[in-house]
N, C-alpha and C. Protein backbone atom coordinates (compact mmCIF):
# COMPACT_ATOMS: atom_id res chain seq x y z
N UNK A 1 52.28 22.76 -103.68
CA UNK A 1 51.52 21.99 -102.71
C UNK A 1 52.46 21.55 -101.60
N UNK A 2 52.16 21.70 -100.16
CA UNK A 2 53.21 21.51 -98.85
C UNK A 2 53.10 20.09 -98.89
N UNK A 3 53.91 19.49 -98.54
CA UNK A 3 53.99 17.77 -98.43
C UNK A 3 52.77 17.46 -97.49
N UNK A 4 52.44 16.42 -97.42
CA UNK A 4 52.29 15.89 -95.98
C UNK A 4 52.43 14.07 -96.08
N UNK A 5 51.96 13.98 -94.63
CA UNK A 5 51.96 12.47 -94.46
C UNK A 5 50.77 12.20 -93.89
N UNK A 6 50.69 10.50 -93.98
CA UNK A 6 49.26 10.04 -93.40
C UNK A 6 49.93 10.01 -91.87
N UNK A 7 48.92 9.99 -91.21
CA UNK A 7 49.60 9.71 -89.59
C UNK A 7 48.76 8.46 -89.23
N UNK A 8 48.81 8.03 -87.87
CA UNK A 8 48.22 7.09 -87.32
C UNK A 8 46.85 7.42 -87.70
N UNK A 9 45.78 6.78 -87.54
CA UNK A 9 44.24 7.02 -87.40
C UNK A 9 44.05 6.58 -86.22
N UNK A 10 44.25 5.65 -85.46
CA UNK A 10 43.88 5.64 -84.50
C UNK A 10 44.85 6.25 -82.96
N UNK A 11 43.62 7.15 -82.25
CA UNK A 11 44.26 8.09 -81.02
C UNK A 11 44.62 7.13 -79.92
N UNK A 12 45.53 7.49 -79.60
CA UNK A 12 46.25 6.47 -78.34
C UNK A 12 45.41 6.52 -77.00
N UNK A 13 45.31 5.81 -76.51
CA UNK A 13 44.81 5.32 -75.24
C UNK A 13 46.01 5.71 -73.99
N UNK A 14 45.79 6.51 -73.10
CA UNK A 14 46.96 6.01 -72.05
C UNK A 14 46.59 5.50 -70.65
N UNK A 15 45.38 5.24 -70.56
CA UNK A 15 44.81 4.33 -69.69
C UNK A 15 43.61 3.11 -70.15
N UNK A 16 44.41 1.94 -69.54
CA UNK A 16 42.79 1.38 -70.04
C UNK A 16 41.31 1.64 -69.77
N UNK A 17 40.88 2.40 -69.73
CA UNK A 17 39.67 2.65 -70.17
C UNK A 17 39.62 4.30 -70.56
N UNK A 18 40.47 4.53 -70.91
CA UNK A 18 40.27 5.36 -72.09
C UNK A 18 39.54 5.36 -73.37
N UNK A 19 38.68 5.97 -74.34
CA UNK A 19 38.11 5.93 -75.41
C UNK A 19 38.98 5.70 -76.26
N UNK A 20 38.88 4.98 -77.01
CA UNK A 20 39.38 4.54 -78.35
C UNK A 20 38.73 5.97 -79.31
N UNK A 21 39.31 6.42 -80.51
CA UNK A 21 38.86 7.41 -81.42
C UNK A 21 39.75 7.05 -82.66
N UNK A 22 38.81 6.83 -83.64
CA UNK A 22 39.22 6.16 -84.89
C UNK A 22 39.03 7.31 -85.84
N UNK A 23 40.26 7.94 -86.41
CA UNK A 23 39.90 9.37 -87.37
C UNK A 23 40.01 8.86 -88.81
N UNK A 24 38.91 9.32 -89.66
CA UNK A 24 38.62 8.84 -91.09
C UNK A 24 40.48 9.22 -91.49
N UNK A 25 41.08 9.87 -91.88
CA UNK A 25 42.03 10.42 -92.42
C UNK A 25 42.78 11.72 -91.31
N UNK A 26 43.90 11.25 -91.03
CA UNK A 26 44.44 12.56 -90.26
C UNK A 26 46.18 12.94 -91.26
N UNK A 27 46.08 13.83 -91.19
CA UNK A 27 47.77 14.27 -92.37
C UNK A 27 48.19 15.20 -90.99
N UNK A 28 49.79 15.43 -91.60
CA UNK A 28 50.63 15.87 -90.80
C UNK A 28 51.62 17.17 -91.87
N UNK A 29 51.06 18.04 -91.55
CA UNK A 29 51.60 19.00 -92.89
C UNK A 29 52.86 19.44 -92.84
N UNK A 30 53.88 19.89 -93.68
CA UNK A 30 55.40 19.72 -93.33
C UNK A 30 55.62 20.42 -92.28
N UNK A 31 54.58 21.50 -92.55
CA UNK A 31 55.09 22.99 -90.96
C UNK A 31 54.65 22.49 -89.63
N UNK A 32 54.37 21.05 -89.28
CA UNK A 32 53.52 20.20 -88.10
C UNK A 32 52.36 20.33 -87.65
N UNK A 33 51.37 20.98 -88.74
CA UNK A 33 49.62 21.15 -88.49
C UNK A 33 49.09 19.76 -88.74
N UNK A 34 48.35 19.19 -88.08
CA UNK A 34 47.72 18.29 -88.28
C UNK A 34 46.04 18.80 -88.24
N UNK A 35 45.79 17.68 -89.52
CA UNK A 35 44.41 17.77 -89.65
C UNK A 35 43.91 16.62 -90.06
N UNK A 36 42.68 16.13 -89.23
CA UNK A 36 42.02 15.07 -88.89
C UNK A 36 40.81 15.70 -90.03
N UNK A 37 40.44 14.28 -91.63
CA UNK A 37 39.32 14.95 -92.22
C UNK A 37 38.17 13.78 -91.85
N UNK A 38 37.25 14.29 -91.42
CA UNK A 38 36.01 13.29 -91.24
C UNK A 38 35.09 13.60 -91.84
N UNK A 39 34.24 12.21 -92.88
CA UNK A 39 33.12 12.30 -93.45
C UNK A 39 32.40 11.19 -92.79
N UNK A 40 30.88 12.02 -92.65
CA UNK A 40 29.85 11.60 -91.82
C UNK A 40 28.60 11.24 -93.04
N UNK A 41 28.40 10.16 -93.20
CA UNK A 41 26.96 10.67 -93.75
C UNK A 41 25.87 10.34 -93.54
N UNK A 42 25.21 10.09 -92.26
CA UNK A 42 24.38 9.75 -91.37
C UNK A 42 24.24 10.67 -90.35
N UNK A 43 23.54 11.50 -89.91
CA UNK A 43 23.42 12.41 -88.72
C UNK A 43 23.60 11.24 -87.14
N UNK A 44 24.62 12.36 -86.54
CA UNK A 44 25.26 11.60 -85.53
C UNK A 44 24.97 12.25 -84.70
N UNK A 45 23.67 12.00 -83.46
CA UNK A 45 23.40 13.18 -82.29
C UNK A 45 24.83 13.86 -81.39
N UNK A 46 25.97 13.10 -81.66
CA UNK A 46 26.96 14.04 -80.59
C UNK A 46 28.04 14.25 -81.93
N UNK A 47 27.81 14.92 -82.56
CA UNK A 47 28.66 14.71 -83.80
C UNK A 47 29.63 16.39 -82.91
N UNK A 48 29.27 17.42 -83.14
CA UNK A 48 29.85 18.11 -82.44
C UNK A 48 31.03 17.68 -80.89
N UNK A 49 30.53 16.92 -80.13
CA UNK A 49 31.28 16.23 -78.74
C UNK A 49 32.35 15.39 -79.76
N UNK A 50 31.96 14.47 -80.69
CA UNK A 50 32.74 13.72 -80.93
C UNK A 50 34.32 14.31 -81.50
N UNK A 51 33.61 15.28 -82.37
CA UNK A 51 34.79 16.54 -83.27
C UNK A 51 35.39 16.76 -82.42
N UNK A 52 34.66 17.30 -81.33
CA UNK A 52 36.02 18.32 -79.97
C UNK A 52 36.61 17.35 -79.23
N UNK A 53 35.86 15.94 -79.39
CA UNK A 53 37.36 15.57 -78.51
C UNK A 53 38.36 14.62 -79.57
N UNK A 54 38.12 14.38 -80.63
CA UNK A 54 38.75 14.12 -82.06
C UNK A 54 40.21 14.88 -81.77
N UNK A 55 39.61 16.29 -82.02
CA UNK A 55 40.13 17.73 -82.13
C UNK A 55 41.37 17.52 -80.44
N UNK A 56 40.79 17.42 -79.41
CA UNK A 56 41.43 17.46 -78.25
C UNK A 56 42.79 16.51 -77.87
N UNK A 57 42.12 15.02 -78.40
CA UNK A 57 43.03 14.16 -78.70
C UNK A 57 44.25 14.21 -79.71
N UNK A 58 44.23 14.54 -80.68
CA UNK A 58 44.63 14.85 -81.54
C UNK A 58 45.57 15.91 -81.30
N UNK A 59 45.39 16.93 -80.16
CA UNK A 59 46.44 17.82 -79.56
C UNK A 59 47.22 17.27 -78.21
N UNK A 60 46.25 17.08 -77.44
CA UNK A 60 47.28 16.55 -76.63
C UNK A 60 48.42 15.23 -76.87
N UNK A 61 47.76 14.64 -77.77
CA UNK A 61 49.05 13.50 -78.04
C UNK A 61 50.12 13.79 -78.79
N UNK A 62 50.29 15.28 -79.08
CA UNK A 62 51.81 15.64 -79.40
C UNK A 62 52.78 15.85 -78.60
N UNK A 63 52.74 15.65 -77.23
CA UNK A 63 53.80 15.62 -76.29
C UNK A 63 53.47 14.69 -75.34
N UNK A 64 54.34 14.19 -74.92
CA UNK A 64 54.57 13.05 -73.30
C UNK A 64 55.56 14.11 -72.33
N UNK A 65 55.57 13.09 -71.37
CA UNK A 65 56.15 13.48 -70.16
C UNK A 65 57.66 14.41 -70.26
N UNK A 66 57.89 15.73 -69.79
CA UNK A 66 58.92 15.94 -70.15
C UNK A 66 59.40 16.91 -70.75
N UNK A 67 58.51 16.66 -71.91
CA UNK A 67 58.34 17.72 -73.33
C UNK A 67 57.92 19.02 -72.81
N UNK A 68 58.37 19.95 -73.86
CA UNK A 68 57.98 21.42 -73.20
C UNK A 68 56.74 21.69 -74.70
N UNK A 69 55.63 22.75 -73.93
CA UNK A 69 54.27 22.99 -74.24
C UNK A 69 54.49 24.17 -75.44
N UNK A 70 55.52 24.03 -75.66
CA UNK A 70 56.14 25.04 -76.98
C UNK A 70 56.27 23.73 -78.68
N UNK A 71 56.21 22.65 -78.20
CA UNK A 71 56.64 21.78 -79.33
C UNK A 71 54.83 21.32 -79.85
N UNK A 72 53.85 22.55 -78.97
CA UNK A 72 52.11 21.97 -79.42
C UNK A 72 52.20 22.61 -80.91
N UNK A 73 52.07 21.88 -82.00
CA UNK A 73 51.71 22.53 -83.00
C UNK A 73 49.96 22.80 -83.28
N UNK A 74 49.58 23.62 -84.15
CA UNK A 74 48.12 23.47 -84.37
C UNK A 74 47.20 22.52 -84.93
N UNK A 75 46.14 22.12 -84.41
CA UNK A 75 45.50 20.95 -84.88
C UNK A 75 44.10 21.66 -85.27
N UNK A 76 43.55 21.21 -86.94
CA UNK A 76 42.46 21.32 -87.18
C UNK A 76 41.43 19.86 -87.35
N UNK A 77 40.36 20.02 -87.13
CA UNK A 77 39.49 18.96 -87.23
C UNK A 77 38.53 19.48 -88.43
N UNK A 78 38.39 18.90 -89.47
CA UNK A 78 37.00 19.05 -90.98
C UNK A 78 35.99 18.00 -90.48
N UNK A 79 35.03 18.35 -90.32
CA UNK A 79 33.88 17.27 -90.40
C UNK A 79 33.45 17.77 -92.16
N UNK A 80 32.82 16.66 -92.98
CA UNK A 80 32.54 17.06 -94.13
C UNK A 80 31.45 16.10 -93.95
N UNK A 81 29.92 16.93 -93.88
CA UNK A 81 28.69 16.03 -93.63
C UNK A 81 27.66 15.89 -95.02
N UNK A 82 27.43 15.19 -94.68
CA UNK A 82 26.17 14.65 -96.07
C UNK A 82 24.70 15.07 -95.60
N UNK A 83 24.82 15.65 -94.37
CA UNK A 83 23.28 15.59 -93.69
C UNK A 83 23.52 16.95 -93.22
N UNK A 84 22.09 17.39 -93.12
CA UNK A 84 22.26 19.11 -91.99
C UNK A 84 22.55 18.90 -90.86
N UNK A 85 23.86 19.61 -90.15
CA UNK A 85 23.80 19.36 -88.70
C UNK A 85 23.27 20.71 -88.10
N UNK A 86 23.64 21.94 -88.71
CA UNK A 86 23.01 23.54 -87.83
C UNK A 86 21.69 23.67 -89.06
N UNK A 87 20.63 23.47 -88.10
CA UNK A 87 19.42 23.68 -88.52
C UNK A 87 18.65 25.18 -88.66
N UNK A 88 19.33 26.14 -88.21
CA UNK A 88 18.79 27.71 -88.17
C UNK A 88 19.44 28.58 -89.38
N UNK A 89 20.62 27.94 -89.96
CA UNK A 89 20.69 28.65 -91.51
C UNK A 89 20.50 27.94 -92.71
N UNK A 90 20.91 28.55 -93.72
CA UNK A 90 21.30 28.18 -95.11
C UNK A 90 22.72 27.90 -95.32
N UNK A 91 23.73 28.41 -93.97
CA UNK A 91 25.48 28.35 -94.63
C UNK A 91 25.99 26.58 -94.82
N UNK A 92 26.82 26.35 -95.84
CA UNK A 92 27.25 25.61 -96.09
C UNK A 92 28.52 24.95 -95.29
N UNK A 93 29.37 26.58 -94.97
CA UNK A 93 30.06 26.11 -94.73
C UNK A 93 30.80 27.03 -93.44
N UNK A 94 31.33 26.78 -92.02
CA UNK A 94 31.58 27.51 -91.03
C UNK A 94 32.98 27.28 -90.06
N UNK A 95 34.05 27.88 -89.97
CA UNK A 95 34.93 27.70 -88.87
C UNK A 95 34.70 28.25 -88.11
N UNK A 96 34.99 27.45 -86.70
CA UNK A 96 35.36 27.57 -85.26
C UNK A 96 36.59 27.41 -84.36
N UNK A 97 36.64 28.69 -84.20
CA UNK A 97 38.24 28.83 -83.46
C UNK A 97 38.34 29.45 -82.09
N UNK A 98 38.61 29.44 -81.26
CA UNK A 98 38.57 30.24 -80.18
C UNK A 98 38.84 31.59 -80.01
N UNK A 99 38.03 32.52 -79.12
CA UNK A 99 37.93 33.88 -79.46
C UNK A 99 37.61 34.16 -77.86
N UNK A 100 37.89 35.52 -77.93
CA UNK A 100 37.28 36.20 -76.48
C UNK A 100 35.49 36.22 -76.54
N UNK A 101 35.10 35.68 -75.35
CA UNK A 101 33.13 36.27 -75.80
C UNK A 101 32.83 37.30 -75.48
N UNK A 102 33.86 38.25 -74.91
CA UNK A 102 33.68 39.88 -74.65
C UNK A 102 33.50 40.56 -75.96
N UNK A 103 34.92 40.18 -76.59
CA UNK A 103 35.10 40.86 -77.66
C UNK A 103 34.56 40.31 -78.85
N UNK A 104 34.60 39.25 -79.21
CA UNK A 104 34.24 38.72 -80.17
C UNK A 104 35.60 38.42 -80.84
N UNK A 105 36.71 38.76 -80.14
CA UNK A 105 37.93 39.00 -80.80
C UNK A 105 38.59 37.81 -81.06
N UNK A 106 39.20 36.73 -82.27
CA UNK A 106 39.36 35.79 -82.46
C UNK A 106 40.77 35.91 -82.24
N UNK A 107 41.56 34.55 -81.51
CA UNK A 107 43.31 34.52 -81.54
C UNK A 107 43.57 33.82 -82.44
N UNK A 108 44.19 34.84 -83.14
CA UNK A 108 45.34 34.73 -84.31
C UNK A 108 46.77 34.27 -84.58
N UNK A 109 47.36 34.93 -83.15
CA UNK A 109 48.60 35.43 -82.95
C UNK A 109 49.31 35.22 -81.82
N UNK A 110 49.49 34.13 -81.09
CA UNK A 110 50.46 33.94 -79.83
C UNK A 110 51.69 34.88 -80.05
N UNK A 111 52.24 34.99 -80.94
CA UNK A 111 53.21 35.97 -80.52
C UNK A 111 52.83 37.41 -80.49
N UNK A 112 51.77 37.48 -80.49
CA UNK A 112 51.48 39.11 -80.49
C UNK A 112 50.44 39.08 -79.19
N UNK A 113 50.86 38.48 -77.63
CA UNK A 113 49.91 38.55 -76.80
C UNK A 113 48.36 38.03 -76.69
N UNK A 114 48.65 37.28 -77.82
CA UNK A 114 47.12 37.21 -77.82
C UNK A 114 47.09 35.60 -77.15
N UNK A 115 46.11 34.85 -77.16
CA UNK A 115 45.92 33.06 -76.09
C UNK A 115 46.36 32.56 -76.89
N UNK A 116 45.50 31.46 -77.99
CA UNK A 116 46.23 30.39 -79.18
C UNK A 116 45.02 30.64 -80.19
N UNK A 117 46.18 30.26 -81.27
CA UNK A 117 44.98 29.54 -82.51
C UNK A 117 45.55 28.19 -82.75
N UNK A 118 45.84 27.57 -81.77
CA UNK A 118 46.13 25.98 -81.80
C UNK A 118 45.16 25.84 -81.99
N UNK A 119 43.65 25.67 -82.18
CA UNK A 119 42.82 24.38 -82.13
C UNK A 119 41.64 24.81 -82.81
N UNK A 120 40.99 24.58 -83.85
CA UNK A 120 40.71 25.24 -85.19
C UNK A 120 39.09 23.49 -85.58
N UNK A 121 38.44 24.11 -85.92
CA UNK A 121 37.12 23.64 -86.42
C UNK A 121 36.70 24.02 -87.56
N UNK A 122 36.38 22.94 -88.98
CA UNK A 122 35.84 23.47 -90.16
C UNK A 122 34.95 22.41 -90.12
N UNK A 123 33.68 22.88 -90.58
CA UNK A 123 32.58 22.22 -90.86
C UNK A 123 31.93 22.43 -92.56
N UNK A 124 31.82 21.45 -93.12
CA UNK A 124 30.86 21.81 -94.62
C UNK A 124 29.89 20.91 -94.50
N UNK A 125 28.59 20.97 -94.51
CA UNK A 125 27.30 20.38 -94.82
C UNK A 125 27.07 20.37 -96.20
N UNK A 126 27.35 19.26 -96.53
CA UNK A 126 27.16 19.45 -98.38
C UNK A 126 26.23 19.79 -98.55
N UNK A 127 24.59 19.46 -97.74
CA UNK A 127 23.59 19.18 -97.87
C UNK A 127 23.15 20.36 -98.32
N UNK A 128 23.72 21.56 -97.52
CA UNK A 128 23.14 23.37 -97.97
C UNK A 128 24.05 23.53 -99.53
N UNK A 129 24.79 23.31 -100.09
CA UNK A 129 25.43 23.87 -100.91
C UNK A 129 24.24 24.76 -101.99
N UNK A 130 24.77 25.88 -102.40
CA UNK A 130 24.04 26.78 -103.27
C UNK A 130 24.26 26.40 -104.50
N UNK A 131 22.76 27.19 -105.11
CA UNK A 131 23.28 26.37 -106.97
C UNK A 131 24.33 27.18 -107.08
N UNK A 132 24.94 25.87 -108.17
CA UNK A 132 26.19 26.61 -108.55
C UNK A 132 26.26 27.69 -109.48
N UNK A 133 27.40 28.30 -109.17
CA UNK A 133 27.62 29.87 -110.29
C UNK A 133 28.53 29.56 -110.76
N UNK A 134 29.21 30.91 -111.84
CA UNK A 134 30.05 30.73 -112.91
C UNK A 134 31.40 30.77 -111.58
N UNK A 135 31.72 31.72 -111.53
CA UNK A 135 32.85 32.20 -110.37
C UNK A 135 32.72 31.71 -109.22
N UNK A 136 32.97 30.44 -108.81
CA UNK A 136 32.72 30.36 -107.74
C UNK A 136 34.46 30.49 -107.45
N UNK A 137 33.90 30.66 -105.23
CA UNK A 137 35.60 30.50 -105.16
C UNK A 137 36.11 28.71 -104.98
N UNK A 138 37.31 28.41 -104.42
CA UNK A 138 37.89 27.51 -103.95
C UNK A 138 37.37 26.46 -103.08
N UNK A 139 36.44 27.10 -102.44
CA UNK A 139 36.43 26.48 -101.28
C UNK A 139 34.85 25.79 -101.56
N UNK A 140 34.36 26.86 -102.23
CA UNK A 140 32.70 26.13 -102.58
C UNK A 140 32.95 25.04 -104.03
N UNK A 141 33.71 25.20 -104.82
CA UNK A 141 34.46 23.93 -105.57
C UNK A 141 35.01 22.56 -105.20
N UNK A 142 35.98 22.63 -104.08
CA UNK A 142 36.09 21.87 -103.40
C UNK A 142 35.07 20.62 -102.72
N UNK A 143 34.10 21.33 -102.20
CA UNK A 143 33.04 21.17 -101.53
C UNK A 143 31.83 20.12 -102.64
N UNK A 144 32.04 21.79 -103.45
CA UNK A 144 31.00 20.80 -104.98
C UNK A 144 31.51 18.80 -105.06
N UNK A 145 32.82 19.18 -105.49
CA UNK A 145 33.92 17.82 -105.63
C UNK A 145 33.61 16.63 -104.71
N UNK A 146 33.49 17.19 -103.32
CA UNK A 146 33.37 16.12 -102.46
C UNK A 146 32.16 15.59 -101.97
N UNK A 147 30.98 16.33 -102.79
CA UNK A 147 29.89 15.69 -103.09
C UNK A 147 29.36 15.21 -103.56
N UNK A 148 30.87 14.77 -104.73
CA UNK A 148 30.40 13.98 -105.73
C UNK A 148 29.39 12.67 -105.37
N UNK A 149 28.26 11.89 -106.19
CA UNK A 149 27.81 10.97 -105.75
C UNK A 149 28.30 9.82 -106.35
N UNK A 150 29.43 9.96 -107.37
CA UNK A 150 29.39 8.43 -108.33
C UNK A 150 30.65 8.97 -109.12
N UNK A 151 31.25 7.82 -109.56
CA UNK A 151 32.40 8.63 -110.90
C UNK A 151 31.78 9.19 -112.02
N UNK A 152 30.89 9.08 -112.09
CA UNK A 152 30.59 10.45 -113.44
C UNK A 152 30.59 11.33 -113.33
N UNK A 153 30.01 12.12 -111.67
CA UNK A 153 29.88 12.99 -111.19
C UNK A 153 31.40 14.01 -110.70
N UNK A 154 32.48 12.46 -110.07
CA UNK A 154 34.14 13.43 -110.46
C UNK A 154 34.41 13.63 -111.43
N UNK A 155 34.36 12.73 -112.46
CA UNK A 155 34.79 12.60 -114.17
C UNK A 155 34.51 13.94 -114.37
N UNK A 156 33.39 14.65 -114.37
CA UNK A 156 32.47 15.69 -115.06
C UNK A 156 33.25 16.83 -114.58
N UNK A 157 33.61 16.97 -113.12
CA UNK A 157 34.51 17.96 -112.33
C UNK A 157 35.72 18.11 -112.86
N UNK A 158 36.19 16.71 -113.12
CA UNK A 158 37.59 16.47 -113.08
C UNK A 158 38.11 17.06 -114.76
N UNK A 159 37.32 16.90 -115.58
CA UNK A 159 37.51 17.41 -117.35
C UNK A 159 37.27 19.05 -117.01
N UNK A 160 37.36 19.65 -116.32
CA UNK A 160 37.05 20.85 -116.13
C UNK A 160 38.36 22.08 -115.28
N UNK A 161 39.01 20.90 -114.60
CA UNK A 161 40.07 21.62 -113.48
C UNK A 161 41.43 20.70 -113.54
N UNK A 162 42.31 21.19 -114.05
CA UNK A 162 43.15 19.96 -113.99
C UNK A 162 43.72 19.65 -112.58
N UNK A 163 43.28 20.63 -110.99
CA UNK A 163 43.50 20.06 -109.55
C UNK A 163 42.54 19.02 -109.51
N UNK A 164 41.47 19.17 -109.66
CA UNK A 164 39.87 18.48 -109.43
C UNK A 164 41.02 16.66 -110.61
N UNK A 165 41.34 16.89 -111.32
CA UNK A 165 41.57 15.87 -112.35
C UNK A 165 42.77 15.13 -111.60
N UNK A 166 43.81 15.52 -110.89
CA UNK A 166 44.65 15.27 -110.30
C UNK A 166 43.83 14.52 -108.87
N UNK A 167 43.06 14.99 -108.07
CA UNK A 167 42.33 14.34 -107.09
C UNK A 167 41.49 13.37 -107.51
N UNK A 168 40.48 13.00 -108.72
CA UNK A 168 39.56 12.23 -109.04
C UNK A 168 40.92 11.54 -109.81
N UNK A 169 41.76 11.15 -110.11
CA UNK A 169 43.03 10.25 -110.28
C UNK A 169 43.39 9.35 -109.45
N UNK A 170 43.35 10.14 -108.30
CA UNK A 170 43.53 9.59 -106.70
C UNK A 170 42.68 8.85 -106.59
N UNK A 171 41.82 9.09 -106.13
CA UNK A 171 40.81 8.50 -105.73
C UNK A 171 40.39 7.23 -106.87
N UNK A 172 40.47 7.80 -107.79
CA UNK A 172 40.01 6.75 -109.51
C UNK A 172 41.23 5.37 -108.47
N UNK A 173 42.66 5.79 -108.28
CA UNK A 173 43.50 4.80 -108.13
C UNK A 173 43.57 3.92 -106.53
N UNK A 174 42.67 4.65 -105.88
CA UNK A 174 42.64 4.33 -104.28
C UNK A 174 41.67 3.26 -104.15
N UNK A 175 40.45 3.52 -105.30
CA UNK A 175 39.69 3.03 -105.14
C UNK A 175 39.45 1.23 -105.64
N UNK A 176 40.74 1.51 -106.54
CA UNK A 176 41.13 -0.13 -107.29
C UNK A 176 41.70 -0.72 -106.54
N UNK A 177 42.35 -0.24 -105.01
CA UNK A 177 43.04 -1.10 -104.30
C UNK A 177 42.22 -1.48 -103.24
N UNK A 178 41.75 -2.42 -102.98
CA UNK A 178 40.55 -3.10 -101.94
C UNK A 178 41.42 -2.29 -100.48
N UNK A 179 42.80 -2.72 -99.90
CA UNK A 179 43.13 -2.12 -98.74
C UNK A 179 43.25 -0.75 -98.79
N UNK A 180 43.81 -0.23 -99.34
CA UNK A 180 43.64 1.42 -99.33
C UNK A 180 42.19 2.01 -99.62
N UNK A 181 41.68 1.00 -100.23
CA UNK A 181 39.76 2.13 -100.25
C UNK A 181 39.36 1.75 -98.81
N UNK A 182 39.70 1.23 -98.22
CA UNK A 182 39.30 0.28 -96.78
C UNK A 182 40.03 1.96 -95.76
């Protein structure tokens, strides 16, 4: 598992009247990706606007005056919703990254000519999740986990996976401390 750290939650202002942006959880991963995780569980009409500029903030405040545009590391933003926000499928779960709209061609690779994959979008709507199967992968597990509704519901996960048991630990211990569940 790569280290990380908690970072600030709240995005800096550099004018007064700038927006204030308060991120549920943002980490700082050892290789300098940051990722901002937000859980929503109330449908929020600009929930999308709010992500991209979450997401925007969150990049530009890795350099000040001076600094050269080589020290931008990549920033992802997770919204993890309790409610449907894309109303025309069944998917649970979708990234958004920047791509050509000619090609459809997604950037991967700054060093191979291509623009950036600095700035990266994951969305899960718990709300679609499919019944569950035997095999599922990683990512629809995960997902299961963080929909838990109650500790019986991690408990039940957690006797099953000893990662899932290691996270519902966490949380079991985050949650006894009034300032850290805060």
């Amino acid at each position: 598992v790569e280290k990380t750290d908690l970072m600030p939650t709240i995005l800096q202002k550099q004018y007064e009247d700038d927006k204030y942006g308060i991120l549920d959880v943002r980490v700082k991963l050892k290789n300098g990706v940051q990722i901002d995780f937000e859980m929503q569980v109330v449908y929020y009409d600009y929930w999308a606007n709010r992500s991209a500029y979450y997401l925007g903030k969150m990049y530009v405040d890795q350099i000040r005056e001076g600094d050269s545009y080589d020290r931008l590391q990549k920033c992802i933003q997770v919204s993890i919703l309790d409610h449907t926000y894309f109303q025309d499928d069944e998917k649970c779960y979708r990234r958004i990254a920047l791509c050509d709209t000619e090609t459809g061609k997604e950037y991967t690779d700054l060093k191979n000519s291509e623009y950036t994959d600095l700035l990266e979008l994951h969305i899960l709507e718990l709300k679609k999740l499919p019944p569950e199967e035997q095999n599922e992968n990683g990512l629809l597990k995960w997902t299961r986990f963080l929909s838990g509704k109650c500790r019986e519901d991690f408990k039940k996960m957690a006797e099953n996976n000893s990662t899932f048991e290691e996270a519902y630990d966490v949380l079991d211990r985050l949650s006894a401390d009034e300032k850290k569940r805060l």
